[in-house]
C-alpha atoms as a PDB file:
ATOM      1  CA  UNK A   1      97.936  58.650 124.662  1.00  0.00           C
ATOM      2  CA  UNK A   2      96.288  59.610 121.330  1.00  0.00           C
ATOM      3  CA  UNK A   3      96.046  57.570 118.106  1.00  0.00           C
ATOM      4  CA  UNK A   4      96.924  59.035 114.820  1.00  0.00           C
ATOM      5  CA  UNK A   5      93.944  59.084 113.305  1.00  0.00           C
ATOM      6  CA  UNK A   6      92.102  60.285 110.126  1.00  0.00           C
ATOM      7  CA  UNK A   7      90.792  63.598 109.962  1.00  0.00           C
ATOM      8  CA  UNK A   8      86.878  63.358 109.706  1.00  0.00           C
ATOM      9  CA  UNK A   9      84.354  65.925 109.362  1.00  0.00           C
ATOM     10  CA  UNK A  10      81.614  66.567 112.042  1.00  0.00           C
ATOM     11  CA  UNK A  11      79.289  64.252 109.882  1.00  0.00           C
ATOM     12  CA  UNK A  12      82.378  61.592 109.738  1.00  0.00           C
ATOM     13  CA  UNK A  13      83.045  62.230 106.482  1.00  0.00           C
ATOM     14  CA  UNK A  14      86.708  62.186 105.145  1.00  0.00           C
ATOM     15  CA  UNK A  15      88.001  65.480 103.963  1.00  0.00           C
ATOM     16  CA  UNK A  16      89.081  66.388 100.473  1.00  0.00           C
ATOM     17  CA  UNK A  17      90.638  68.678  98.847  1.00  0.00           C
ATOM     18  CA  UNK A  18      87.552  71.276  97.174  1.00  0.00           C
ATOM     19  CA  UNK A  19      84.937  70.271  99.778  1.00  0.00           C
ATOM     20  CA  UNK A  20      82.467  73.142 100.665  1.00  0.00           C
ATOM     21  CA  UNK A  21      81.872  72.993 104.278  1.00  0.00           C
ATOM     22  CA  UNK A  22      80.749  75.296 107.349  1.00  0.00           C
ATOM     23  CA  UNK A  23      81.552  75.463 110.992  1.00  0.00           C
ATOM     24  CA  UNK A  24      79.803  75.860 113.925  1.00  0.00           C
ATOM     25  CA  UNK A  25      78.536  79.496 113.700  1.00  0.00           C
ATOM     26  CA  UNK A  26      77.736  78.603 109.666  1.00  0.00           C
ATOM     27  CA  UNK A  27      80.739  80.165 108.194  1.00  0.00           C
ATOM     28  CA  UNK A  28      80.933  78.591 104.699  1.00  0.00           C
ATOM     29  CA  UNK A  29      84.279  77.882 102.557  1.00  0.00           C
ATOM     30  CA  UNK A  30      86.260  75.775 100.912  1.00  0.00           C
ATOM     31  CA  UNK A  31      89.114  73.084 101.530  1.00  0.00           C
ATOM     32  CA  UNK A  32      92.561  74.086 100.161  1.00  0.00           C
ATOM     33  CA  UNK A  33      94.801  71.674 101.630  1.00  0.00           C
ATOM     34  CA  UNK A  34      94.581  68.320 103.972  1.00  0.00           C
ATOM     35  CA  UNK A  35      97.234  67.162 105.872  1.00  0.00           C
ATOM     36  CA  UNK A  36      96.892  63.587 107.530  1.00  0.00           C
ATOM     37  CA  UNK A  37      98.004  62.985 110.891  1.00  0.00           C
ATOM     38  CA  UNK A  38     101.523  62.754 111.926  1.00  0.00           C
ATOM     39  CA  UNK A  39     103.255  62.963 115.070  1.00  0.00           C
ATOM     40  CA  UNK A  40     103.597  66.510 115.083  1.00  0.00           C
ATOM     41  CA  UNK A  41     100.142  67.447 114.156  1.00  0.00           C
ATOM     42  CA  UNK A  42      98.457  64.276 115.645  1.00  0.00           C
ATOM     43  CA  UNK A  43      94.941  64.101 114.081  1.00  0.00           C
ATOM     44  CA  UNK A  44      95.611  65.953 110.502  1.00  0.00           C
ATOM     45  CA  UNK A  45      95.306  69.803 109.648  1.00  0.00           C
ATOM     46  CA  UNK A  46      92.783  71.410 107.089  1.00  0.00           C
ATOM     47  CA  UNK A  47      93.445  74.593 105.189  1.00  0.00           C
ATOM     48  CA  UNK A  48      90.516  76.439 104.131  1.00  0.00           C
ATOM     49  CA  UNK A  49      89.404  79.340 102.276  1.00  0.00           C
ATOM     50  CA  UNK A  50      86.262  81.266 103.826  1.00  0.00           C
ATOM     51  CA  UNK A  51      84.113  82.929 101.726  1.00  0.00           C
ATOM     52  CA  UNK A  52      84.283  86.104 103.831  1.00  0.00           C
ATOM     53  CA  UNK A  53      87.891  86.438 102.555  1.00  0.00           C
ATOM     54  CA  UNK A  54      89.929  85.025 105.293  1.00  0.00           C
ATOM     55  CA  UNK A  55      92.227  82.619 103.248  1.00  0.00           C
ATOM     56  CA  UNK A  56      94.540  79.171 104.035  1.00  0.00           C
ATOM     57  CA  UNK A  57      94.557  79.257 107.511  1.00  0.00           C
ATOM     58  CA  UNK A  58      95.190  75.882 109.189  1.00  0.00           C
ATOM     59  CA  UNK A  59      92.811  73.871 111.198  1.00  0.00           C
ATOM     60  CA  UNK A  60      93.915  70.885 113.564  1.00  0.00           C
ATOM     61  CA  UNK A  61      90.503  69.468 114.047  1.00  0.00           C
ATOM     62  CA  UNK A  62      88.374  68.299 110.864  1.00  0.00           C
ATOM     63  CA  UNK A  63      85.808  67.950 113.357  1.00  0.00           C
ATOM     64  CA  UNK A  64      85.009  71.531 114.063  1.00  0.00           C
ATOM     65  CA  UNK A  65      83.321  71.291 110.684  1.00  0.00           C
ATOM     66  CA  UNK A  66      80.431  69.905 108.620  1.00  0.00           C
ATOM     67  CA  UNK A  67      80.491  69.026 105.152  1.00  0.00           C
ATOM     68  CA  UNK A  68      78.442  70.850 102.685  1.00  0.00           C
ATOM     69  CA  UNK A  69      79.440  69.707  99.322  1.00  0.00           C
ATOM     70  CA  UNK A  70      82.083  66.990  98.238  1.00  0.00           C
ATOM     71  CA  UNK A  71      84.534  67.891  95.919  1.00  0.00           C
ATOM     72  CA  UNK A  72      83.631  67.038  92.706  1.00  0.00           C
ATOM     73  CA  UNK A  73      85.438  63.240  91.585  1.00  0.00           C
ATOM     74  CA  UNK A  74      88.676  63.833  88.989  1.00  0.00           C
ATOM     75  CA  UNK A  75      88.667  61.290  86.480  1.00  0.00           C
END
């Protein structure tokens, strides 16, 4: 049985929405969207825009990537 958990990066950091960050083959882009976990989608979904043009397509583990940048604090 699996726990809903957070979504965390490789580097078990928490994502956010505007975080640069690159998976395994060094693909970089950016966060669009987070979803926390919920029954349906257990652990949390990211949606991310690469830079190679592939846009918002969603990820169900957080933990495929590693952060590169945070996204930059709103005040």
């Amino acid at each position: 049985m699996r726990i809903v958990s957070d979504l965390q990066y490789i580097n078990r950091e928490v994502p956010m929405i505007g975080d640069r960050i690159a998976d395994r083959e060094g693909r970089l882009g950016t966060v669009m969207d987070v979803r926390t976990g919920s029954r349906a989608i257990v652990d949390g979904e990211l949606s991310v825009k690469w830079d190679d043009g592939v846009v918002n397509l969603n990820y169900p583990l957080a933990d495929n990537f590693a952060l590169i940048s945070r996204a930059p604090q709103r005040m």
